[in-house]
PDB file of N, CA and C in Angstrom:
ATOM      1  N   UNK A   1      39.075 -63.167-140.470  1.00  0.00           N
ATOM      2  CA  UNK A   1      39.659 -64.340-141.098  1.00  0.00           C
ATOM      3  C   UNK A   1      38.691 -65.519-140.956  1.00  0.00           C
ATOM      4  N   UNK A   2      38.401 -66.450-142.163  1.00  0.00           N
ATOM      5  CA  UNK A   2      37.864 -67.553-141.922  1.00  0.00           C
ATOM      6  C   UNK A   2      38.004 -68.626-141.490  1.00  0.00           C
ATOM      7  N   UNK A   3      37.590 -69.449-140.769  1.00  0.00           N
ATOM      8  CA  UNK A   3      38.066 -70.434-140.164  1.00  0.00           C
ATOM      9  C   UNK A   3      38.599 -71.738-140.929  1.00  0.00           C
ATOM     10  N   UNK A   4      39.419 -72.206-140.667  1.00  0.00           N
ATOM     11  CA  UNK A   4      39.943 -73.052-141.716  1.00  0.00           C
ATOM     12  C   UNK A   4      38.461 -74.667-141.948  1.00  0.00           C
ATOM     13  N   UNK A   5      38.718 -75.560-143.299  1.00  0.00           N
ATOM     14  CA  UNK A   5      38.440 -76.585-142.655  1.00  0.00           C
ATOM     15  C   UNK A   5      38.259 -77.439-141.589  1.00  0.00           C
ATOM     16  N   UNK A   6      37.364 -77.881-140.903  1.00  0.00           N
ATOM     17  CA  UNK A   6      38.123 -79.202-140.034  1.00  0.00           C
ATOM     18  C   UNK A   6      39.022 -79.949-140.803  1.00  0.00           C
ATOM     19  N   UNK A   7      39.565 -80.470-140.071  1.00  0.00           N
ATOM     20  CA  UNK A   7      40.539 -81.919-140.673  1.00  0.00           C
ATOM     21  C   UNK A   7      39.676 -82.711-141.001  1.00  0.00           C
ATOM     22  N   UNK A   8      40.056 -83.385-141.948  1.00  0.00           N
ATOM     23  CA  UNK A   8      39.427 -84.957-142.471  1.00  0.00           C
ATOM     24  C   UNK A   8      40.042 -86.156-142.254  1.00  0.00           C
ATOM     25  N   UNK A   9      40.096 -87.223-140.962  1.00  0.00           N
ATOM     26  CA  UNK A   9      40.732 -88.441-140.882  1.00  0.00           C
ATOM     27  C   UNK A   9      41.176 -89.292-142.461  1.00  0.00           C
ATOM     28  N   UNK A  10      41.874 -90.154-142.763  1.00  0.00           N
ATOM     29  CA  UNK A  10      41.921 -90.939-144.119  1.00  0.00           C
ATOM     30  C   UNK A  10      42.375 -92.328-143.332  1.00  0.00           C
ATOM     31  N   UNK A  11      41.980 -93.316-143.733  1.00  0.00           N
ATOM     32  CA  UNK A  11      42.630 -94.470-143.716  1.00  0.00           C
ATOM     33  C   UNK A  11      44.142 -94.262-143.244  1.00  0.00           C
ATOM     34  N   UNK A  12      45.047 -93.797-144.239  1.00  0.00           N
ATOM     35  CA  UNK A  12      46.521 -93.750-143.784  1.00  0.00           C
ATOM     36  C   UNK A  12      46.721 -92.264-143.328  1.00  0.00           C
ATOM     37  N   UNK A  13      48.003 -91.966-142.357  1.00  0.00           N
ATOM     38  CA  UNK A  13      48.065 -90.991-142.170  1.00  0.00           C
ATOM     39  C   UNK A  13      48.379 -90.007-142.734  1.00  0.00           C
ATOM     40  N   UNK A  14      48.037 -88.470-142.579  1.00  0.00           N
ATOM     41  CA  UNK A  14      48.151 -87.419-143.513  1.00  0.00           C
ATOM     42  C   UNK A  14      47.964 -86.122-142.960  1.00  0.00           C
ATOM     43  N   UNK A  15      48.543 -84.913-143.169  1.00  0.00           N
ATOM     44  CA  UNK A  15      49.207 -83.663-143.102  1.00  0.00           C
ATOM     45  C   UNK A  15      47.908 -82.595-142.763  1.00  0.00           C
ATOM     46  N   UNK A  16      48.073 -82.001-141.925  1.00  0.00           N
ATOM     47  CA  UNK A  16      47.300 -80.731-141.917  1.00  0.00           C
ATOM     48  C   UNK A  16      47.926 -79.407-142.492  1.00  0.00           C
ATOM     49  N   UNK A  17      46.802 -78.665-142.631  1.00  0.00           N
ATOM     50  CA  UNK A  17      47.451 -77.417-142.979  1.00  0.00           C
ATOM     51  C   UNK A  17      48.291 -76.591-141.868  1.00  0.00           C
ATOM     52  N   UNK A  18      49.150 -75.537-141.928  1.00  0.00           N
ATOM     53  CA  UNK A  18      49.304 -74.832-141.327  1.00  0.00           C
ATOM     54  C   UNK A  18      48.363 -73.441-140.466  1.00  0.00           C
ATOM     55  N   UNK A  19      47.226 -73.343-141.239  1.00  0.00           N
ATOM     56  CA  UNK A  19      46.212 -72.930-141.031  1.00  0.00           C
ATOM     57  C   UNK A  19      45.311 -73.731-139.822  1.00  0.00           C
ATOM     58  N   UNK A  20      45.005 -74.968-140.181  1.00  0.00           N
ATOM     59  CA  UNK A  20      44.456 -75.670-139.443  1.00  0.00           C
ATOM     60  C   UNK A  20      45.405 -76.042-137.605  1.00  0.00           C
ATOM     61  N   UNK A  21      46.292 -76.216-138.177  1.00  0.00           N
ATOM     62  CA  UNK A  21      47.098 -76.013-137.072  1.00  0.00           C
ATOM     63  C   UNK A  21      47.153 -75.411-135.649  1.00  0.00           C
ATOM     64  N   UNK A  22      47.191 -73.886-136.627  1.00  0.00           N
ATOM     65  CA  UNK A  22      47.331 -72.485-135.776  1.00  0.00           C
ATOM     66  C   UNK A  22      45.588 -72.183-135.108  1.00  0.00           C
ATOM     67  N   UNK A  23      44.488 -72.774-135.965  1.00  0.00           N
ATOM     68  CA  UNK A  23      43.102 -72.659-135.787  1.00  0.00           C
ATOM     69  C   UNK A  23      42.799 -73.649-134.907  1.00  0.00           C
ATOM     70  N   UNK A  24      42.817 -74.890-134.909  1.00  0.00           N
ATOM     71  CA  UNK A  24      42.699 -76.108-133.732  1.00  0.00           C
ATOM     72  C   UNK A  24      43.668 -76.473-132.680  1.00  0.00           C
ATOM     73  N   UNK A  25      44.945 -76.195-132.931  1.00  0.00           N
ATOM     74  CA  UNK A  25      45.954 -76.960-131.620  1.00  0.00           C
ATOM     75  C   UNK A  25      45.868 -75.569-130.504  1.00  0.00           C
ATOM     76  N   UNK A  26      45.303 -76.036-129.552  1.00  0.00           N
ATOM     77  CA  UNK A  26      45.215 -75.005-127.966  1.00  0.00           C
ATOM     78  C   UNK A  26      46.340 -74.399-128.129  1.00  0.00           C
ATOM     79  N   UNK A  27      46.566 -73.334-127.560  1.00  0.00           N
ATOM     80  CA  UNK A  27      47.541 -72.899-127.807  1.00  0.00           C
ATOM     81  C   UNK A  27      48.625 -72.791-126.187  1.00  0.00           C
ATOM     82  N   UNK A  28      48.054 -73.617-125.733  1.00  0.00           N
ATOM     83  CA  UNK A  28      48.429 -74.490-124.211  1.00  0.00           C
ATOM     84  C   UNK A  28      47.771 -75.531-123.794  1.00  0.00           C
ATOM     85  N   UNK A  29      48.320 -76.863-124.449  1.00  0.00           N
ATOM     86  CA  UNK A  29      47.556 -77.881-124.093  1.00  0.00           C
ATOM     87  C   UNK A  29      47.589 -78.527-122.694  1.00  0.00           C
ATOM     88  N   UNK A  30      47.353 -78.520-122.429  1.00  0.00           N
ATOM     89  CA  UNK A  30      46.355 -78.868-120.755  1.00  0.00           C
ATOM     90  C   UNK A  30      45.406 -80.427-120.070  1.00  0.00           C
ATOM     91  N   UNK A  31      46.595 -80.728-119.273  1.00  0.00           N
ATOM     92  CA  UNK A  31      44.968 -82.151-119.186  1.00  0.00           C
ATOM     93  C   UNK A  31      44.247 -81.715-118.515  1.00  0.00           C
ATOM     94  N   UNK A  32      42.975 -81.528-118.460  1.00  0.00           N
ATOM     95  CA  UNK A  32      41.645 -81.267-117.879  1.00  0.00           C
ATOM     96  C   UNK A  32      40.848 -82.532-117.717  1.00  0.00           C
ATOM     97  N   UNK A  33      40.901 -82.910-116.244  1.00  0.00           N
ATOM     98  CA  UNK A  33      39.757 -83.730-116.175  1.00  0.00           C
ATOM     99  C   UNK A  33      40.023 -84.792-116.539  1.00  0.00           C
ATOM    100  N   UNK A  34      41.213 -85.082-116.854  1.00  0.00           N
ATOM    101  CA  UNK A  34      41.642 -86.528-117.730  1.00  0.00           C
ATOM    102  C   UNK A  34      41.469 -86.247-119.485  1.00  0.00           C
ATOM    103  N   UNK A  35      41.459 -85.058-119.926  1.00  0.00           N
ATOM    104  CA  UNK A  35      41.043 -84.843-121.053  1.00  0.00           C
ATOM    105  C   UNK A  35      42.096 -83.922-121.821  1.00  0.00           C
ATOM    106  N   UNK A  36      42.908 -84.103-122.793  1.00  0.00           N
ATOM    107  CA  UNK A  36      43.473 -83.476-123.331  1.00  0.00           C
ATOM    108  C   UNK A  36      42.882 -81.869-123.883  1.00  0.00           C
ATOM    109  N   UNK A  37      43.904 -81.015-123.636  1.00  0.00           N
ATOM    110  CA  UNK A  37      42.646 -79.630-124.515  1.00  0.00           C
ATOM    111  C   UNK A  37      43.179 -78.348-123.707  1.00  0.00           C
ATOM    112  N   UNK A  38      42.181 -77.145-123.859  1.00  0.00           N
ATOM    113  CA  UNK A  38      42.297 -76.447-123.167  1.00  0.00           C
ATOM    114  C   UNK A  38      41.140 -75.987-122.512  1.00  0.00           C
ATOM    115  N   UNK A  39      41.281 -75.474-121.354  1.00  0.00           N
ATOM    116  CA  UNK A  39      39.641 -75.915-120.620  1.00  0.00           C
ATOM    117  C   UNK A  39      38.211 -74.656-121.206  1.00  0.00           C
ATOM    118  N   UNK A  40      37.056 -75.545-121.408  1.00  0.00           N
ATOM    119  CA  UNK A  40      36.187 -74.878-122.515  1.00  0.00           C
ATOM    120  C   UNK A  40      36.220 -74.895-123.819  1.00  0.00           C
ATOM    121  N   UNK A  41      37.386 -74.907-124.502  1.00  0.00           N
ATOM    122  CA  UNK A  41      37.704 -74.536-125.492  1.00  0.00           C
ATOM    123  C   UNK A  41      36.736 -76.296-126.321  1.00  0.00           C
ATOM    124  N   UNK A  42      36.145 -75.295-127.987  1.00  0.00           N
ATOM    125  CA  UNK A  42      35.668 -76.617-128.454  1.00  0.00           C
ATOM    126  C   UNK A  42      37.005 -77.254-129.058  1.00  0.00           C
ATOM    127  N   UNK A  43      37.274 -78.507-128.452  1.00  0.00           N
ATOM    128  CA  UNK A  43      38.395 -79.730-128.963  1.00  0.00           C
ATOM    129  C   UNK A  43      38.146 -80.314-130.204  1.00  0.00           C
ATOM    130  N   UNK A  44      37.188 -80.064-130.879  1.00  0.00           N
ATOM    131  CA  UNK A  44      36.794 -81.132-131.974  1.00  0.00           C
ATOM    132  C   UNK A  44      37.559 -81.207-133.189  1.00  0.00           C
ATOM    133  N   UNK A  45      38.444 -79.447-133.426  1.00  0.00           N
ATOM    134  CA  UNK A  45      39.090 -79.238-134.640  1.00  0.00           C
ATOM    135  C   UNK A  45      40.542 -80.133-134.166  1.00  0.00           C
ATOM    136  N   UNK A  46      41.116 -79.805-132.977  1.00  0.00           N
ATOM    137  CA  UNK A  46      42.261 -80.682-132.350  1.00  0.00           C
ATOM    138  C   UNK A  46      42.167 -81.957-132.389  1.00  0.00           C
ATOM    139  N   UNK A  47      41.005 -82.776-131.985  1.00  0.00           N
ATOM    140  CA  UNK A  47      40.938 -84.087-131.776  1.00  0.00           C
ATOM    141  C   UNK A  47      41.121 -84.576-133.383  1.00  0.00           C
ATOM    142  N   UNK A  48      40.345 -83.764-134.068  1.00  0.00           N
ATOM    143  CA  UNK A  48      40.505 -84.247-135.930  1.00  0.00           C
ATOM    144  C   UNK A  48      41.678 -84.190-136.104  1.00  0.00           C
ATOM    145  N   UNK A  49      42.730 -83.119-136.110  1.00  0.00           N
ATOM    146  CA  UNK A  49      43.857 -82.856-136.246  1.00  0.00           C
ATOM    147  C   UNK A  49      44.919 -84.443-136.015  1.00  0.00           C
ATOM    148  N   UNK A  50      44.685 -84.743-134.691  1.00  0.00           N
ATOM    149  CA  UNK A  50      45.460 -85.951-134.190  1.00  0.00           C
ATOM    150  C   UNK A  50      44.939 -86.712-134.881  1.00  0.00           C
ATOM    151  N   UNK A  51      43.492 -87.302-134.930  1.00  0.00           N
ATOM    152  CA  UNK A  51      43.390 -88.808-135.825  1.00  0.00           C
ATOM    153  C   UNK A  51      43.381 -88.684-137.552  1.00  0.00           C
ATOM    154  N   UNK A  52      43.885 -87.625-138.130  1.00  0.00           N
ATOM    155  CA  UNK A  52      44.235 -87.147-139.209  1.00  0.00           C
ATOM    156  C   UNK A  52      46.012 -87.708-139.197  1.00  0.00           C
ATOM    157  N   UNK A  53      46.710 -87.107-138.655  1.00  0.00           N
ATOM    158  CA  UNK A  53      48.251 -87.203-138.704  1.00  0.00           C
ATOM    159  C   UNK A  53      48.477 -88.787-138.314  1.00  0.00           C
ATOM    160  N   UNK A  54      47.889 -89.257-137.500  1.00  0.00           N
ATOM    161  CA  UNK A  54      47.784 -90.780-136.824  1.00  0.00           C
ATOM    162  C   UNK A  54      46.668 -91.602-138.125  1.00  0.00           C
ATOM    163  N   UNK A  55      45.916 -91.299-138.988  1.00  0.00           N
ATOM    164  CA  UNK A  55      45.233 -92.233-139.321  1.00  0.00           C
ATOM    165  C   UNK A  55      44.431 -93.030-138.971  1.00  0.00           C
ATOM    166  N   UNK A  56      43.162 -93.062-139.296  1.00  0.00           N
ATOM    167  CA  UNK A  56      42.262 -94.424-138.945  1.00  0.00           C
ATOM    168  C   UNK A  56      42.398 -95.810-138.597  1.00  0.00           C
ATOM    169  N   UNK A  57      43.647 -96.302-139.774  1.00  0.00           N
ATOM    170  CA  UNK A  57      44.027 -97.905-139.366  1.00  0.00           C
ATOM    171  C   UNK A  57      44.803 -97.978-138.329  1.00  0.00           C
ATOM    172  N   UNK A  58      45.193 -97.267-137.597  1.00  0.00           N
ATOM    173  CA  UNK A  58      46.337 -97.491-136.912  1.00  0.00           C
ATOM    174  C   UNK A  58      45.575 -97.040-135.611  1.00  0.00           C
ATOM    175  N   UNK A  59      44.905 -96.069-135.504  1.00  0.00           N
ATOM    176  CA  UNK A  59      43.762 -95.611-134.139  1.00  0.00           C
ATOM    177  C   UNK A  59      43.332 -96.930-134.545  1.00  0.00           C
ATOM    178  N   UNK A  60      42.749 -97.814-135.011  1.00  0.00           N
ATOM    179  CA  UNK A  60      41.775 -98.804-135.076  1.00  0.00           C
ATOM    180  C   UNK A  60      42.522-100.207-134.933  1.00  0.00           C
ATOM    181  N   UNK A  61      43.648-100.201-135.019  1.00  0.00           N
ATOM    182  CA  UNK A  61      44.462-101.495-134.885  1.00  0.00           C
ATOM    183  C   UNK A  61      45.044-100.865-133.333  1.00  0.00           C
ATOM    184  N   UNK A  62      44.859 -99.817-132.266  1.00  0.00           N
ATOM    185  CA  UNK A  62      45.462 -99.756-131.084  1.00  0.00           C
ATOM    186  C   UNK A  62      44.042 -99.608-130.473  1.00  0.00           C
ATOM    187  N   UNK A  63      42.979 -99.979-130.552  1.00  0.00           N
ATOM    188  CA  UNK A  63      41.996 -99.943-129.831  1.00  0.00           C
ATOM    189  C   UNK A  63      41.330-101.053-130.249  1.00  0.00           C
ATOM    190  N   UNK A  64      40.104-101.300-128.912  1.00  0.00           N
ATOM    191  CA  UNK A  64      39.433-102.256-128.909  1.00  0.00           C
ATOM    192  C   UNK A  64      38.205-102.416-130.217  1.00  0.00           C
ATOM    193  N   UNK A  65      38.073-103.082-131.537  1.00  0.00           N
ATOM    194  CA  UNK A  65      37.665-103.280-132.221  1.00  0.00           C
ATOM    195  C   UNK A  65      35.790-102.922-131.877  1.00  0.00           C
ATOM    196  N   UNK A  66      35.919-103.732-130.642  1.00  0.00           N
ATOM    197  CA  UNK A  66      34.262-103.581-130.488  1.00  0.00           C
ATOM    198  C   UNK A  66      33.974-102.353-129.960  1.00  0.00           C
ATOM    199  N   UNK A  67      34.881-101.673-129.590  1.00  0.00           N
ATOM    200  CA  UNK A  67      34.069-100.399-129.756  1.00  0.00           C
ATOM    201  C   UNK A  67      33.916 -99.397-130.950  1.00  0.00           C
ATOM    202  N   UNK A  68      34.515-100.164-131.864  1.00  0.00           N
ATOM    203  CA  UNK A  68      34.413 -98.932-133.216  1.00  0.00           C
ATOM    204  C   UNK A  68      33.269 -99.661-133.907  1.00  0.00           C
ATOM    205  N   UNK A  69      33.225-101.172-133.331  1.00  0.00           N
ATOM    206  CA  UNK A  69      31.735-100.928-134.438  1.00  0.00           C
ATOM    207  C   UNK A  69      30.269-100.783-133.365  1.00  0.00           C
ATOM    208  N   UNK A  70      30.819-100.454-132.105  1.00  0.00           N
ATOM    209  CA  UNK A  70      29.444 -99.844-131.386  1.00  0.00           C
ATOM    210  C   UNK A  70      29.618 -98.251-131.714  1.00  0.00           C
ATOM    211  N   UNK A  71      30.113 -97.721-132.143  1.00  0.00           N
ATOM    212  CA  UNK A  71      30.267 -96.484-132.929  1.00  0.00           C
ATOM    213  C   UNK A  71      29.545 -96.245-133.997  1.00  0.00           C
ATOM    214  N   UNK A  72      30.088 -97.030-135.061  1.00  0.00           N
ATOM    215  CA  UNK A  72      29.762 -97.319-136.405  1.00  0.00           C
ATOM    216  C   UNK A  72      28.175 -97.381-136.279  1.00  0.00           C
ATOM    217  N   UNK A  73      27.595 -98.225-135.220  1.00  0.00           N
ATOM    218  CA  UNK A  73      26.844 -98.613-134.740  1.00  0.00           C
ATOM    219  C   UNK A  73      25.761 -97.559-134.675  1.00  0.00           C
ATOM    220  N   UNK A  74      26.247 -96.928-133.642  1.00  0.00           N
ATOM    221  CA  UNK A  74      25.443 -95.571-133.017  1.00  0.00           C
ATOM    222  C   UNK A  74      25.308 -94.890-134.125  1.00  0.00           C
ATOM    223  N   UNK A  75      26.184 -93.869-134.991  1.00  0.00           N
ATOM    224  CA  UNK A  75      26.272 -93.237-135.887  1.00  0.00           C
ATOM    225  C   UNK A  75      25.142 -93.718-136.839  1.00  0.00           C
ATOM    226  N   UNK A  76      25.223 -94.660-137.467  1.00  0.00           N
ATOM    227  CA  UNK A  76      24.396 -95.319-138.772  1.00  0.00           C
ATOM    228  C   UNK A  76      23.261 -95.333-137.775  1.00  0.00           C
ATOM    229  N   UNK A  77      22.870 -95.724-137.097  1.00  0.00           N
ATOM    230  CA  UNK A  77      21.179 -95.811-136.558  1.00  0.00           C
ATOM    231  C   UNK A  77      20.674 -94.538-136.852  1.00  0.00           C
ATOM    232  N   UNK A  78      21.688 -93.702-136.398  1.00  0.00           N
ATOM    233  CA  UNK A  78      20.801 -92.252-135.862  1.00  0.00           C
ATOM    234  C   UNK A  78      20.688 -91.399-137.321  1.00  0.00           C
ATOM    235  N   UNK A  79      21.562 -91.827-138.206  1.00  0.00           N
ATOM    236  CA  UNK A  79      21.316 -91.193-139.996  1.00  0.00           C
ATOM    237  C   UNK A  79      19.874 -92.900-140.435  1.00  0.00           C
ATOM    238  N   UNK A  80      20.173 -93.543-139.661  1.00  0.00           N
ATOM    239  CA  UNK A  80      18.832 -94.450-140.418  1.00  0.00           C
ATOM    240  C   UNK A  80      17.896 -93.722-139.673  1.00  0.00           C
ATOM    241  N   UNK A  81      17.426 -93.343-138.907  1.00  0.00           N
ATOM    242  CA  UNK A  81      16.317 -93.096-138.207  1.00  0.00           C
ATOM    243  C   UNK A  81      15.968 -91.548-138.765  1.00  0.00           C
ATOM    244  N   UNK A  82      16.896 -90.689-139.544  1.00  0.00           N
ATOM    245  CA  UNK A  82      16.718 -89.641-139.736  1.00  0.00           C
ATOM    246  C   UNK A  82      16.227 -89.573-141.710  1.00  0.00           C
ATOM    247  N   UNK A  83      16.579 -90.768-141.891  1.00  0.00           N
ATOM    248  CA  UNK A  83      16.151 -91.044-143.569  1.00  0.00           C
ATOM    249  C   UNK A  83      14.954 -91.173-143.903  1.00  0.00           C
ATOM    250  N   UNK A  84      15.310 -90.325-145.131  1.00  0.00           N
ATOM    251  CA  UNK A  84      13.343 -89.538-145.628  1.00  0.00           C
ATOM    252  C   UNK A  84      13.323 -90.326-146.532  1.00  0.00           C
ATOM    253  N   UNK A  85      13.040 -91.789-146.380  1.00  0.00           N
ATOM    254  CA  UNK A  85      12.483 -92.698-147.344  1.00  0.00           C
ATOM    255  C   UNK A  85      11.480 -93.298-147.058  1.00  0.00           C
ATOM    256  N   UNK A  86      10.419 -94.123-147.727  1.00  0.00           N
ATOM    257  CA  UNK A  86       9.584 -95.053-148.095  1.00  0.00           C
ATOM    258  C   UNK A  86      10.026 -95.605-147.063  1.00  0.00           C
ATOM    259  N   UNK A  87       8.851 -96.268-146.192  1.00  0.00           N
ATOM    260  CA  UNK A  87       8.812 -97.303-145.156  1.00  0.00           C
ATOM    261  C   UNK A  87       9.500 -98.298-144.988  1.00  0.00           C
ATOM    262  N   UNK A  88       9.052 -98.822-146.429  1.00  0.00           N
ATOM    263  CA  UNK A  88       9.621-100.772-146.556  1.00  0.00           C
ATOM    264  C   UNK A  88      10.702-100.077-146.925  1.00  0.00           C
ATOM    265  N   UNK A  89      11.174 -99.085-147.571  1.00  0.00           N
ATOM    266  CA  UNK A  89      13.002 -99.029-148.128  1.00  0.00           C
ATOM    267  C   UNK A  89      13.857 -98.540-146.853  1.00  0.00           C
ATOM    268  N   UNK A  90      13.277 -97.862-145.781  1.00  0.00           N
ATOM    269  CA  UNK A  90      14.300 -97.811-144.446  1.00  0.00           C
ATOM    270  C   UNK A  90      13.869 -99.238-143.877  1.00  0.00           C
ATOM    271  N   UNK A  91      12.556 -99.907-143.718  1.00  0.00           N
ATOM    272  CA  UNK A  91      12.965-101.022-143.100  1.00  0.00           C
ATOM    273  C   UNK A  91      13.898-102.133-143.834  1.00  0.00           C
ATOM    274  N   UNK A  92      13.941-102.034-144.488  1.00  0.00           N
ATOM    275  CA  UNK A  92      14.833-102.949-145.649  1.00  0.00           C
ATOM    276  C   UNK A  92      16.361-102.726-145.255  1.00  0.00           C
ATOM    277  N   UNK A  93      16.665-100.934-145.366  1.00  0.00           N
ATOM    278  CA  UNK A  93      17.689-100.804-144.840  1.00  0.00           C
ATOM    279  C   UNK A  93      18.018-101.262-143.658  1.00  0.00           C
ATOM    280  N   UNK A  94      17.399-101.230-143.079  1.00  0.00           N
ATOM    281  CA  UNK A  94      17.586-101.257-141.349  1.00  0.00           C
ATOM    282  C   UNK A  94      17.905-102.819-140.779  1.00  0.00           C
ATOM    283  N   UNK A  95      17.192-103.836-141.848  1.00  0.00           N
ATOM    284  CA  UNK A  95      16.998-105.200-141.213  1.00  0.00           C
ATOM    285  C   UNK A  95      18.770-105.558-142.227  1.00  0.00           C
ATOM    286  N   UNK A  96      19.063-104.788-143.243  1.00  0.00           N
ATOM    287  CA  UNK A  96      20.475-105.012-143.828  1.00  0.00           C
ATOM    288  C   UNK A  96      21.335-104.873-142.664  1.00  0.00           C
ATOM    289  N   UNK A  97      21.002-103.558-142.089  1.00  0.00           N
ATOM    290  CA  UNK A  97      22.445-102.913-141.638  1.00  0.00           C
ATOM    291  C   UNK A  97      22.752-103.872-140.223  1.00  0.00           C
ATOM    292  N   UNK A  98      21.266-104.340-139.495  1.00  0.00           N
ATOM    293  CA  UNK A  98      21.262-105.296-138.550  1.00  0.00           C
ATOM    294  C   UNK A  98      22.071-106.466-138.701  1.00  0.00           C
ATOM    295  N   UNK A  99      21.699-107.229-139.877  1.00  0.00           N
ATOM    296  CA  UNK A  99      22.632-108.414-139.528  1.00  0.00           C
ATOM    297  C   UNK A  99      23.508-108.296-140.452  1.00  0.00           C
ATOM    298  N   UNK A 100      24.008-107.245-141.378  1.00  0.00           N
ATOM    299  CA  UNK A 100      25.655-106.456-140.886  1.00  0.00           C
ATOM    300  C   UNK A 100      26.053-106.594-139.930  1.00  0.00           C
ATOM    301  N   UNK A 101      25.834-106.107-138.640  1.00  0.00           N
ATOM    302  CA  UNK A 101      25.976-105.593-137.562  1.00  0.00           C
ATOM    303  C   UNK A 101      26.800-106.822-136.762  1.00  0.00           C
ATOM    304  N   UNK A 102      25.315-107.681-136.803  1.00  0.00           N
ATOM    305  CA  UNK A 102      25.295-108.941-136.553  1.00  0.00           C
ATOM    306  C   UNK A 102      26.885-109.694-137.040  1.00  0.00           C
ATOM    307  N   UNK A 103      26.983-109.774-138.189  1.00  0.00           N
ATOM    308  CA  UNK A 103      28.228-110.127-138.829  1.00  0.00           C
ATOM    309  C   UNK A 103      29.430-110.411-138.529  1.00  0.00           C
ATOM    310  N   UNK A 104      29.480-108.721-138.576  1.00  0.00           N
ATOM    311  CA  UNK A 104      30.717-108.483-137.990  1.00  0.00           C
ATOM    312  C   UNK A 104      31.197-108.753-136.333  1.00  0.00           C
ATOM    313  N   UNK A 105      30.099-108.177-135.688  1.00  0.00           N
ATOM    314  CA  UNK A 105      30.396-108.984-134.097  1.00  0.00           C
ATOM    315  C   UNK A 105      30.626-110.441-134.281  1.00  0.00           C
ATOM    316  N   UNK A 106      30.126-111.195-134.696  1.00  0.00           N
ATOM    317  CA  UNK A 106      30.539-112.607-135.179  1.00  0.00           C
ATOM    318  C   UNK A 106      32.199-112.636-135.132  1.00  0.00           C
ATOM    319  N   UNK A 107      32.044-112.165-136.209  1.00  0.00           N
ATOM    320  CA  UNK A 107      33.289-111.908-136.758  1.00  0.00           C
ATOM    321  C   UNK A 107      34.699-111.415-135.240  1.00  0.00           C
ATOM    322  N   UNK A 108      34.525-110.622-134.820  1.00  0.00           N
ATOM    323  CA  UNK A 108      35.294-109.952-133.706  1.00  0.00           C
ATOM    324  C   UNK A 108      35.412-110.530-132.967  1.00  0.00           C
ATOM    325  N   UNK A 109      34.404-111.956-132.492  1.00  0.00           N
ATOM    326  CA  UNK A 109      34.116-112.767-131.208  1.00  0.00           C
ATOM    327  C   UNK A 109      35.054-113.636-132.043  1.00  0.00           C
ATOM    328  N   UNK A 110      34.580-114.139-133.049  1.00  0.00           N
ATOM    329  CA  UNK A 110      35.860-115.572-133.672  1.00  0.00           C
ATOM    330  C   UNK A 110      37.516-114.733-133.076  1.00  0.00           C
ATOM    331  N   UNK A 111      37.661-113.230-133.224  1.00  0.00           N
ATOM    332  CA  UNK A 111      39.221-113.075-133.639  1.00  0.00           C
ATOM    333  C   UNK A 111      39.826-112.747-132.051  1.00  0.00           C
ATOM    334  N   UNK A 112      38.180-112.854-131.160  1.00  0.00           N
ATOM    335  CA  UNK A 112      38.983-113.042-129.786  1.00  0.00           C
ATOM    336  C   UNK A 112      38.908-111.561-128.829  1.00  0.00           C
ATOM    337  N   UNK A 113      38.393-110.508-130.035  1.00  0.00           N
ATOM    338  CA  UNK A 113      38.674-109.487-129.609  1.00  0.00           C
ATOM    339  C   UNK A 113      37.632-108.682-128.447  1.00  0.00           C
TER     340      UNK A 113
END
């Protein structure tokens, strides 16, 4: 049998398969270590599962803001640093995505967060 999709998070919350289900949820969930799961087992199809049914805005309105854009953060560097472009067009990108970056921390410090 093939393994199902991972889950795909969306903005609002939304449904897994039954497939996905039976393929990612442990089939004895377990705290380990302070860690939801079952021990060894890869968590990644489970962890999708939950911020799939829960949604992005709502994981993101119960957590600390600055850490999703030191995320955002991490993530985008490491696909900029891996982009097969022209010099000046990743540095171009790069000095954008910076004071983006820049921006929005602005932004997070005004709202207190």
């Amino acid at each position: 049998m093939n393994q199902p999709p991972l889950p795909q998070p969306q903005l609002e919350p939304s449904g897994i398969t039954f497939e996905q289900y039976e393929e990612f949820t442990p089939a004895k969930l377990e705290l380990w270590n302070g860690y939801l799961g079952y021990g060894g087992q890869d968590n990644l199809g489970f962890h999708l599962s939950v911020l799939t049914n829960m949604g992005l805005l709502l994981a993101a309105k119960n957590t600390n803001l600055s850490l999703w854009i030191e995320a955002v953060d991490s993530v985008i560097r490491e696909k900029l640093s891996n982009l097969n472009a022209e010099p000046e067009v990743a540095e171009a990108m790069l000095n954008r995505f910076n004071q983006a970056m820049l921006d929005m921390e602005a932004v997070i410090d005004c709202l207190g967060e």
